[in-house]
N, C-alpha and C. Protein backbone atom coordinates (compact mmCIF):
# COMPACT_ATOMS: atom_id res chain seq x y z
N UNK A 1 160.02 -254.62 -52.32
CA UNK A 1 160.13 -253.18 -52.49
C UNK A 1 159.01 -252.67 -53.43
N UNK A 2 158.77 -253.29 -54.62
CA UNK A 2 157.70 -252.96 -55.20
C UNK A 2 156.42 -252.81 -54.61
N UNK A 3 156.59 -254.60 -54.16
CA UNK A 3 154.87 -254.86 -53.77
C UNK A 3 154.61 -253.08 -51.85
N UNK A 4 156.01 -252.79 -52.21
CA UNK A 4 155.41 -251.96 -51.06
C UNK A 4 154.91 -250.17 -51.02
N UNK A 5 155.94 -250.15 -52.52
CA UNK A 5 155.25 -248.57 -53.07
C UNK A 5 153.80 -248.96 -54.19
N UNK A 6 153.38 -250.62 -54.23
CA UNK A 6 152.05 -250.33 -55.01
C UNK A 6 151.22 -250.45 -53.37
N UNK A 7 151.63 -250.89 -52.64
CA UNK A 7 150.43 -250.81 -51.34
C UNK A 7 150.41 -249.22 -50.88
N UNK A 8 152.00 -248.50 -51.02
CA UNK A 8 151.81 -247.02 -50.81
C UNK A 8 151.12 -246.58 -51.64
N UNK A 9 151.14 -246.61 -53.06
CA UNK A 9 150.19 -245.69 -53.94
C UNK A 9 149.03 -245.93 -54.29
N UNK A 10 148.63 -247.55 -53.13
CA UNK A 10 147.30 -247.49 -53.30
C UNK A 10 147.07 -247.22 -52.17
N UNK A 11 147.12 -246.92 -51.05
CA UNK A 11 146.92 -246.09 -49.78
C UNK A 11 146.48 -244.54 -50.07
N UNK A 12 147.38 -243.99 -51.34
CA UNK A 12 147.62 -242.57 -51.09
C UNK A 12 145.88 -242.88 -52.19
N UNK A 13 146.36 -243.42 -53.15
CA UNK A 13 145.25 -243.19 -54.30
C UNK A 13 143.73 -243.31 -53.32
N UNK A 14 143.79 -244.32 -52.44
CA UNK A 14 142.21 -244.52 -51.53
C UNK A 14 142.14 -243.18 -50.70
N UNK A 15 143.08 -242.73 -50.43
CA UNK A 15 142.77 -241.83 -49.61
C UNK A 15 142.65 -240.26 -50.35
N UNK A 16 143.04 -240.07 -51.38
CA UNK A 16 142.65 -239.24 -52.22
C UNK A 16 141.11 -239.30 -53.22
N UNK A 17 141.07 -240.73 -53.12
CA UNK A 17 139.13 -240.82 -53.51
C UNK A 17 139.11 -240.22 -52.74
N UNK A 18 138.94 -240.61 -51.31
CA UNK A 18 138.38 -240.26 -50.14
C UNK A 18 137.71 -238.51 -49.77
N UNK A 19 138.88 -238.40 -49.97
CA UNK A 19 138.87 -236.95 -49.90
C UNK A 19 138.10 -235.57 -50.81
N UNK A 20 138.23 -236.47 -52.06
CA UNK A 20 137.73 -235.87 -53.24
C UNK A 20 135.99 -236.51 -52.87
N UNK A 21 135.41 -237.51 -52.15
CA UNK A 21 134.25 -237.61 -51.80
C UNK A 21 133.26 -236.24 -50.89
N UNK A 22 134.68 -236.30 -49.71
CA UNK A 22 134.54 -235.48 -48.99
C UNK A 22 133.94 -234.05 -49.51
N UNK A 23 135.14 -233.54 -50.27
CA UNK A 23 134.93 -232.14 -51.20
C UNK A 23 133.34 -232.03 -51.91
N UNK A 24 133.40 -233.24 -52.70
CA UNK A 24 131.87 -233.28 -53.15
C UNK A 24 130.60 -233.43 -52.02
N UNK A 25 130.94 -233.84 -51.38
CA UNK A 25 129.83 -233.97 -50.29
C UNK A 25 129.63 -232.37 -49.57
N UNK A 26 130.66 -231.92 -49.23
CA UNK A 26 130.19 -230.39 -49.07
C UNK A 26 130.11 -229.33 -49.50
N UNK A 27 130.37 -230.05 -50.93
CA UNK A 27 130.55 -228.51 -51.89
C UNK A 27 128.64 -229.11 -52.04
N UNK A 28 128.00 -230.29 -52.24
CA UNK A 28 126.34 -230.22 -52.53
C UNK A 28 125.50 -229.45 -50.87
N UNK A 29 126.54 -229.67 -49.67
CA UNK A 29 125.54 -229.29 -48.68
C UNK A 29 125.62 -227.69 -48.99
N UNK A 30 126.75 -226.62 -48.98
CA UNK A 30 126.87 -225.34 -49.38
C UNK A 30 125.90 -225.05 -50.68
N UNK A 31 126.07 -225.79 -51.97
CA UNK A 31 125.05 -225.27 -53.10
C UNK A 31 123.70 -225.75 -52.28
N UNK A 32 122.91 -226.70 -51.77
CA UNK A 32 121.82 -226.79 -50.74
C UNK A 32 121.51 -225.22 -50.01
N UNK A 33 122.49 -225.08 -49.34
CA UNK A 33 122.41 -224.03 -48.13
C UNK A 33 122.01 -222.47 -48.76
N UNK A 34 123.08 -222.20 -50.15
CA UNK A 34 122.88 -220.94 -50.76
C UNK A 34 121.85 -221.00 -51.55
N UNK A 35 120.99 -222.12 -52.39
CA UNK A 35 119.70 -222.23 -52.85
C UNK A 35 118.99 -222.04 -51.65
N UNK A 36 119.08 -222.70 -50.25
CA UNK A 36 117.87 -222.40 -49.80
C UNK A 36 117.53 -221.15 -49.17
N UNK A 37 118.64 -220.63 -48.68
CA UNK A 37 118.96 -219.06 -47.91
C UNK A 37 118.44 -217.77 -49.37
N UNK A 38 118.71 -218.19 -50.63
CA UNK A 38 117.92 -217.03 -51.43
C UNK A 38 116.84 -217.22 -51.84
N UNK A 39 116.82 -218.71 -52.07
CA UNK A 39 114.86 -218.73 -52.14
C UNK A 39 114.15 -218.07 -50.41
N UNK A 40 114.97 -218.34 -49.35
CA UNK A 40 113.94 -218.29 -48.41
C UNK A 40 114.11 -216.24 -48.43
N UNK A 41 115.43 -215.78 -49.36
CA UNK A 41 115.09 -214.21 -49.09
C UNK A 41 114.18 -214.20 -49.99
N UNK A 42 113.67 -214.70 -51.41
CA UNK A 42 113.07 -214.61 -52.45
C UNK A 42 111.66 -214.48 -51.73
N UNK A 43 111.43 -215.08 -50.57
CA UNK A 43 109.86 -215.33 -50.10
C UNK A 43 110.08 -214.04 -49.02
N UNK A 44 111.20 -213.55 -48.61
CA UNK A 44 110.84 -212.52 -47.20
C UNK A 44 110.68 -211.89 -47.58
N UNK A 45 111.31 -211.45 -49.22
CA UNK A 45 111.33 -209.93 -49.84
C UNK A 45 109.51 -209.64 -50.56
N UNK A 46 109.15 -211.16 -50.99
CA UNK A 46 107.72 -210.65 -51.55
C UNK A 46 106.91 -210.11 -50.28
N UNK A 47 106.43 -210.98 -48.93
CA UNK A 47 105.94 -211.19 -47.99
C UNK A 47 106.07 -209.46 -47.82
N UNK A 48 107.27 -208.57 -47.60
CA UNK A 48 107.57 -207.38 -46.80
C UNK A 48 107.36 -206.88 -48.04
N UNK A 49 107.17 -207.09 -48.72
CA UNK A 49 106.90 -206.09 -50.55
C UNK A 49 105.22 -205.96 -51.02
N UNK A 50 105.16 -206.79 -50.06
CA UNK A 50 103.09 -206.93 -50.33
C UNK A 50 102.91 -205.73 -49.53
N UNK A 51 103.15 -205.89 -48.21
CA UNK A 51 102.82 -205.01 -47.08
C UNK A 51 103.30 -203.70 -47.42
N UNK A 52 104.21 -203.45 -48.29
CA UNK A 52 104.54 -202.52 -47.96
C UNK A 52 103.53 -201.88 -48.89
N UNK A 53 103.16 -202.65 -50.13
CA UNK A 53 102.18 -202.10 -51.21
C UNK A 53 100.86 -201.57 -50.00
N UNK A 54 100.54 -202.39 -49.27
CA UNK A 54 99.35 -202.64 -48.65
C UNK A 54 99.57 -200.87 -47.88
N UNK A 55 100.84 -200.92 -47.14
CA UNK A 55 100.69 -199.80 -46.20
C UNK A 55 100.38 -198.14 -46.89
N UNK A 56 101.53 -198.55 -48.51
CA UNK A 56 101.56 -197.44 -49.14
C UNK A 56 100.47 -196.62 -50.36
N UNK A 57 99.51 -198.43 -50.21
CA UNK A 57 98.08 -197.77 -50.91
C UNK A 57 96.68 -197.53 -50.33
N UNK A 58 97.03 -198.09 -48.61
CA UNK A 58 95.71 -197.87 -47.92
C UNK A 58 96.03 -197.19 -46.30
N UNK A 59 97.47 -197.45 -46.16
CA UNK A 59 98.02 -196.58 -45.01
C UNK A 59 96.65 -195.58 -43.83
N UNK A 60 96.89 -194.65 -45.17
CA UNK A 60 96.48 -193.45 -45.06
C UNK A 60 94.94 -193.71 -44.20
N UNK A 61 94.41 -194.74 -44.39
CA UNK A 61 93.24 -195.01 -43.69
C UNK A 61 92.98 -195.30 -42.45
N UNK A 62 94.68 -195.68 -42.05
CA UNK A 62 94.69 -195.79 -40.24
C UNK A 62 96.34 -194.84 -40.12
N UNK A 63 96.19 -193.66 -40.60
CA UNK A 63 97.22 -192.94 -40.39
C UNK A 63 98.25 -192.86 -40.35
N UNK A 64 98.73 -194.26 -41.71
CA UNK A 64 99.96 -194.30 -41.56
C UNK A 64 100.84 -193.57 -43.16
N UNK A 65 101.59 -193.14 -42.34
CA UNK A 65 102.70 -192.12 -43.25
C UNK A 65 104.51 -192.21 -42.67
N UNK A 66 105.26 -191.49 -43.61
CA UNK A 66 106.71 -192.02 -43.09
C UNK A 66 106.95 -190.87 -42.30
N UNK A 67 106.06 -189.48 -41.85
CA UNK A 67 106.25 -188.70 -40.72
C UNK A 67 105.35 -189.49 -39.85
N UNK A 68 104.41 -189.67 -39.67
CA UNK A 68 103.64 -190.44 -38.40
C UNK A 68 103.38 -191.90 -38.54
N UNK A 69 103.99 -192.54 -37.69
CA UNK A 69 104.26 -193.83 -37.34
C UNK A 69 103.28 -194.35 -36.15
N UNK A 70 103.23 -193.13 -35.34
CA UNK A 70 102.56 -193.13 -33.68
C UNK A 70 100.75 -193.60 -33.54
N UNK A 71 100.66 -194.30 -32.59
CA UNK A 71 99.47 -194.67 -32.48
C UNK A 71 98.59 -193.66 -31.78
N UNK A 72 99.51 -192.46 -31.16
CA UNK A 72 98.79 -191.70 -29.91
C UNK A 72 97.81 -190.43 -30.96
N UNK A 73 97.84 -190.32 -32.12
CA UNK A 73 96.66 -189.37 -32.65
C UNK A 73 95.88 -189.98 -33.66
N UNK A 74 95.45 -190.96 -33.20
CA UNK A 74 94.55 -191.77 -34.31
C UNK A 74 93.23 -192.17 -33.65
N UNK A 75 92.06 -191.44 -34.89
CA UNK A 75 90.80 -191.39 -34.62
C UNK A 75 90.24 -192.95 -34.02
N UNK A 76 89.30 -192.89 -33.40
CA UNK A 76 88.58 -194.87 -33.06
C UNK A 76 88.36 -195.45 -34.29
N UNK A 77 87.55 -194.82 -35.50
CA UNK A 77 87.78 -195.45 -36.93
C UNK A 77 89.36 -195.96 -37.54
N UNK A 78 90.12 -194.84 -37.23
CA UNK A 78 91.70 -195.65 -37.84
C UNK A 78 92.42 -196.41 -36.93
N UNK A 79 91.85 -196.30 -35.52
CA UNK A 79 92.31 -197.64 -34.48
C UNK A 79 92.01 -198.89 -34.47
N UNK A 80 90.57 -198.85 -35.04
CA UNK A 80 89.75 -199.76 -35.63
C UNK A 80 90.07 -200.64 -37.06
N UNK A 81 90.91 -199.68 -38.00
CA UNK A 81 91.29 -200.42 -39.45
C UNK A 81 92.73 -200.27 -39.25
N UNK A 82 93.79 -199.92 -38.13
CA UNK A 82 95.08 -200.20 -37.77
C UNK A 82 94.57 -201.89 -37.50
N UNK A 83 93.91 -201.88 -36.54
CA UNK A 83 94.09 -203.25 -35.59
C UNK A 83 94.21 -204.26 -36.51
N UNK A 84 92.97 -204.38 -37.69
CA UNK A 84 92.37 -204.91 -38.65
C UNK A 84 94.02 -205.22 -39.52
N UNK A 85 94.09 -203.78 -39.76
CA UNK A 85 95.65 -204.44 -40.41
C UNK A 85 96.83 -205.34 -39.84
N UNK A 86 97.05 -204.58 -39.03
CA UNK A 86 98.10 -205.56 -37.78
C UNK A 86 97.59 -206.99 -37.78
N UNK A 87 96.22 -207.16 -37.60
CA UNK A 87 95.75 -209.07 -37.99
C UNK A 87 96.22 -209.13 -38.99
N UNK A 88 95.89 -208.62 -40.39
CA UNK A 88 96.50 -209.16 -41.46
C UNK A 88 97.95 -209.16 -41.88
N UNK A 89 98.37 -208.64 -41.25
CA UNK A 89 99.73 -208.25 -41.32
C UNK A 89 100.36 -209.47 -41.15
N UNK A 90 99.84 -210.00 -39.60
CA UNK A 90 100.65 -211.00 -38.57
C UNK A 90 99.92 -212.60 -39.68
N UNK A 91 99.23 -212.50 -40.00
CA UNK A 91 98.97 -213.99 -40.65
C UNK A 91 99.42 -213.59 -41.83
N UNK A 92 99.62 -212.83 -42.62
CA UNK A 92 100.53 -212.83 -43.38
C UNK A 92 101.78 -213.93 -43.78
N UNK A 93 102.13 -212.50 -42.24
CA UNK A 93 103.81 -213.35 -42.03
C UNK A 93 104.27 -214.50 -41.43
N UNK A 94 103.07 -215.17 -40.83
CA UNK A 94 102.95 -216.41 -40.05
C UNK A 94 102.69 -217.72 -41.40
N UNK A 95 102.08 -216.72 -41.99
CA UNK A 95 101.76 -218.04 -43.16
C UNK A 95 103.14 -218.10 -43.61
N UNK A 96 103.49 -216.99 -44.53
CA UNK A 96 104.85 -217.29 -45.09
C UNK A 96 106.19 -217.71 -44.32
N UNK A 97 106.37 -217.56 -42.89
CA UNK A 97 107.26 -217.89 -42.44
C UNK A 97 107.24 -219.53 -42.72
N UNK A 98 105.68 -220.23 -42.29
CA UNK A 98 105.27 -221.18 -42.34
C UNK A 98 105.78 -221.92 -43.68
N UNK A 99 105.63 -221.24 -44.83
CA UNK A 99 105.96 -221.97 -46.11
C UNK A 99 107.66 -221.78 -46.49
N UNK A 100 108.62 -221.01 -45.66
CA UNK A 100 109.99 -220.96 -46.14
C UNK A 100 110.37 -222.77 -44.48
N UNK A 101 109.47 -222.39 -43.44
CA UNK A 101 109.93 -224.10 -43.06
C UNK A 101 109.26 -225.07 -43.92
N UNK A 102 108.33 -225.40 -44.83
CA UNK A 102 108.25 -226.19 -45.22
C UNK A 102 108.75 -226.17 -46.66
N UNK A 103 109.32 -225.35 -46.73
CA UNK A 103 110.53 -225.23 -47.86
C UNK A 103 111.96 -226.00 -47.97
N UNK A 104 112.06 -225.41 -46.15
CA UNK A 104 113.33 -226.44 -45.82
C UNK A 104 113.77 -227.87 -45.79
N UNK A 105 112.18 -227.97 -45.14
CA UNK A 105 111.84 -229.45 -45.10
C UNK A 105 112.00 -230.09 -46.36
N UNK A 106 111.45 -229.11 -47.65
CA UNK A 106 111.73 -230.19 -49.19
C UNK A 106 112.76 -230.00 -49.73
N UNK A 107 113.63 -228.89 -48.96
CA UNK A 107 115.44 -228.70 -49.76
C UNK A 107 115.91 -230.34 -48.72
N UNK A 108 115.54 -230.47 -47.99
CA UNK A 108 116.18 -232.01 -47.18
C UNK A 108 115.78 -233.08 -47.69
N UNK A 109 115.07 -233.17 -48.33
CA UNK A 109 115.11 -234.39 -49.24
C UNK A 109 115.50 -234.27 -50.87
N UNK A 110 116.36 -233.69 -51.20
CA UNK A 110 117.27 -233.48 -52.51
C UNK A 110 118.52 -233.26 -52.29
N UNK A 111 119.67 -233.58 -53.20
CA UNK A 111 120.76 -233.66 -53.41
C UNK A 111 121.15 -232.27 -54.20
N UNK A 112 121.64 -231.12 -53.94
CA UNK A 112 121.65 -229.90 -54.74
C UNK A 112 123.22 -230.01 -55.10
N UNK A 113 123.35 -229.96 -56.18
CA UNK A 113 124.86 -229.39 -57.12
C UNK A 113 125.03 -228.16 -57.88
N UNK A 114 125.81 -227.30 -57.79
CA UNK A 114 125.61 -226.31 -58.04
C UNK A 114 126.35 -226.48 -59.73
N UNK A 115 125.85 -225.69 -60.97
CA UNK A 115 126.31 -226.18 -61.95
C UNK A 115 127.71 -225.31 -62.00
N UNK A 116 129.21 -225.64 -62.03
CA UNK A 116 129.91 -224.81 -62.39
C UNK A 116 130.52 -224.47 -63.85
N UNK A 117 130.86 -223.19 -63.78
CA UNK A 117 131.32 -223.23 -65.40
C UNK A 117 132.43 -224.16 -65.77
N UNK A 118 132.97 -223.91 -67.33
CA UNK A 118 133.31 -224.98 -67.86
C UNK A 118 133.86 -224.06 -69.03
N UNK A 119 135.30 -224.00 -69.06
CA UNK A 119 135.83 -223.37 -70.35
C UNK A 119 136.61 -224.34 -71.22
N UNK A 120 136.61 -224.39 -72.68
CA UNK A 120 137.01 -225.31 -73.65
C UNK A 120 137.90 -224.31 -74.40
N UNK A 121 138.92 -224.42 -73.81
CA UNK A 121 140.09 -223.62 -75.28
C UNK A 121 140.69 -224.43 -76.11
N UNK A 122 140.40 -224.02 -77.17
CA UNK A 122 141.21 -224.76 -78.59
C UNK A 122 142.29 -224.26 -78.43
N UNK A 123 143.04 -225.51 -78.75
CA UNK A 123 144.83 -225.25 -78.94
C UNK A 123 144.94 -225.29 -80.27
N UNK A 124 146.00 -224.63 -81.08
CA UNK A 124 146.35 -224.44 -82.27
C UNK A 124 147.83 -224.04 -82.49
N UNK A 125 148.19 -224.59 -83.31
CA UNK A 125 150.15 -224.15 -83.40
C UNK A 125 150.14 -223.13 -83.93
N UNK A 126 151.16 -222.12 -83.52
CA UNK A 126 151.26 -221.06 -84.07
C UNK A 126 151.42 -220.56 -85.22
N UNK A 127 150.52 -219.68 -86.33
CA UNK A 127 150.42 -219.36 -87.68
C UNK A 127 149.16 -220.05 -87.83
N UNK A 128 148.40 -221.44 -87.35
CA UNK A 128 147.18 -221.64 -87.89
C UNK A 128 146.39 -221.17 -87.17
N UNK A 129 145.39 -221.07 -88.25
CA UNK A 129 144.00 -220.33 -87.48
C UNK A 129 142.85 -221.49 -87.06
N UNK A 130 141.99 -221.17 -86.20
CA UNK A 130 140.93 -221.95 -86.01
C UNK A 130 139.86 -222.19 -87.42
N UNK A 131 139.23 -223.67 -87.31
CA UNK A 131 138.39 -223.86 -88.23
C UNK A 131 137.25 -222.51 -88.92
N UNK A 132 136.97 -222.26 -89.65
CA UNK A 132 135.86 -221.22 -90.05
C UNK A 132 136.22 -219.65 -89.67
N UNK A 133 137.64 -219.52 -89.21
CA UNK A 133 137.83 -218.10 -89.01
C UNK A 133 138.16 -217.78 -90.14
N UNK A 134 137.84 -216.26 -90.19
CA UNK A 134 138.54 -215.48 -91.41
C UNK A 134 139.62 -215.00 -91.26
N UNK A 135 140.57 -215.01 -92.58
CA UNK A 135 142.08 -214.66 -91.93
C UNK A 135 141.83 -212.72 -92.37
C-alpha cells in the first residue's frame, strides 16, 4: 500500500516537473515572439518616420502635399524627382525589411525570458514596526 502511493506521488510529482517544463518552454517562445514583434515595429516605425521626414521636407519638389497626392498635374521636372524618390523610397524599405528578417534569424538562435516582477513583503506581528521606521 505504501510502496503504491510513493509510485503515485512520484508519477504525479514527474508529471508536474513535466508540465512546469512545458510552461517554461512557452512562456520563453511568447517573451521571444513579443521582443521580436516590437523590435521589428521599432524598425517599421523609424523606416516610415524617415520618409515621412523625407516627404515633409522635400515633398514639395515633386508635388507632394496632404491636398495633392495625384500624379496627373505634375510638371516633367517633378515627374522626374517623384520617380527618383519612389527609387529611394523602395530600397529603403527593401533594405529594412531585409534587416527585421535577419533580425529574426538572430532572435532564433537565443533563449529569451522575460524578467518578471518580484514582490518581498515583510511580515511583522502586530504593534511592531519595521527595522529603521519612525514611529
Amino acid at each position: 500500500m505504501a510502496k503504491e502511493r510513493s509510485n503515485e506521488y512520484n508519477a504525479f510529482l514527474q508529471k508536474s516537473l513535466s508540465l512546469k517544463k512545458v510552461r517554461e518552454e512557452r512562456s520563453k517562445e511568447v517573451s521571444k515572439d513579443v521582443l521580436f514583434q516590437s523590435s521589428k515595429k521599432k524598425i517599421q516605425t523609424t523606416m516610415i518616420g524617415a520618409l515621412s521626414s523625407l516627404e515633409d521636407g522635400f515633398g514639395f519638389l515633386w508635388g507632394f502635399n496632404a491636398d495633392n497626392r495625384e500624379d496627373e498635374n505634375l510638371s516633367p521636372e517633378q515627374q522626374h524627382l517623384k520617380n527618383i524618390y519612389d527609387e529611394a523610397r523602395a530600397k529603403i524599405l527593401d533594405r529594412g525589411n531585409t534587416q527585421i528578417r535577419n533580425l529574426e534569424a538572430e532572435f532564433a538562435q537565443y533563449d529569451i525570458t522575460k524578467k518578471r516582477y518580484s514582490y518581498n513583503l515583510p511580515v511583522v506581528k502586530p504593534g511592531n514596526s519595521l527595522e529603521g521606521e519612525d514611529k
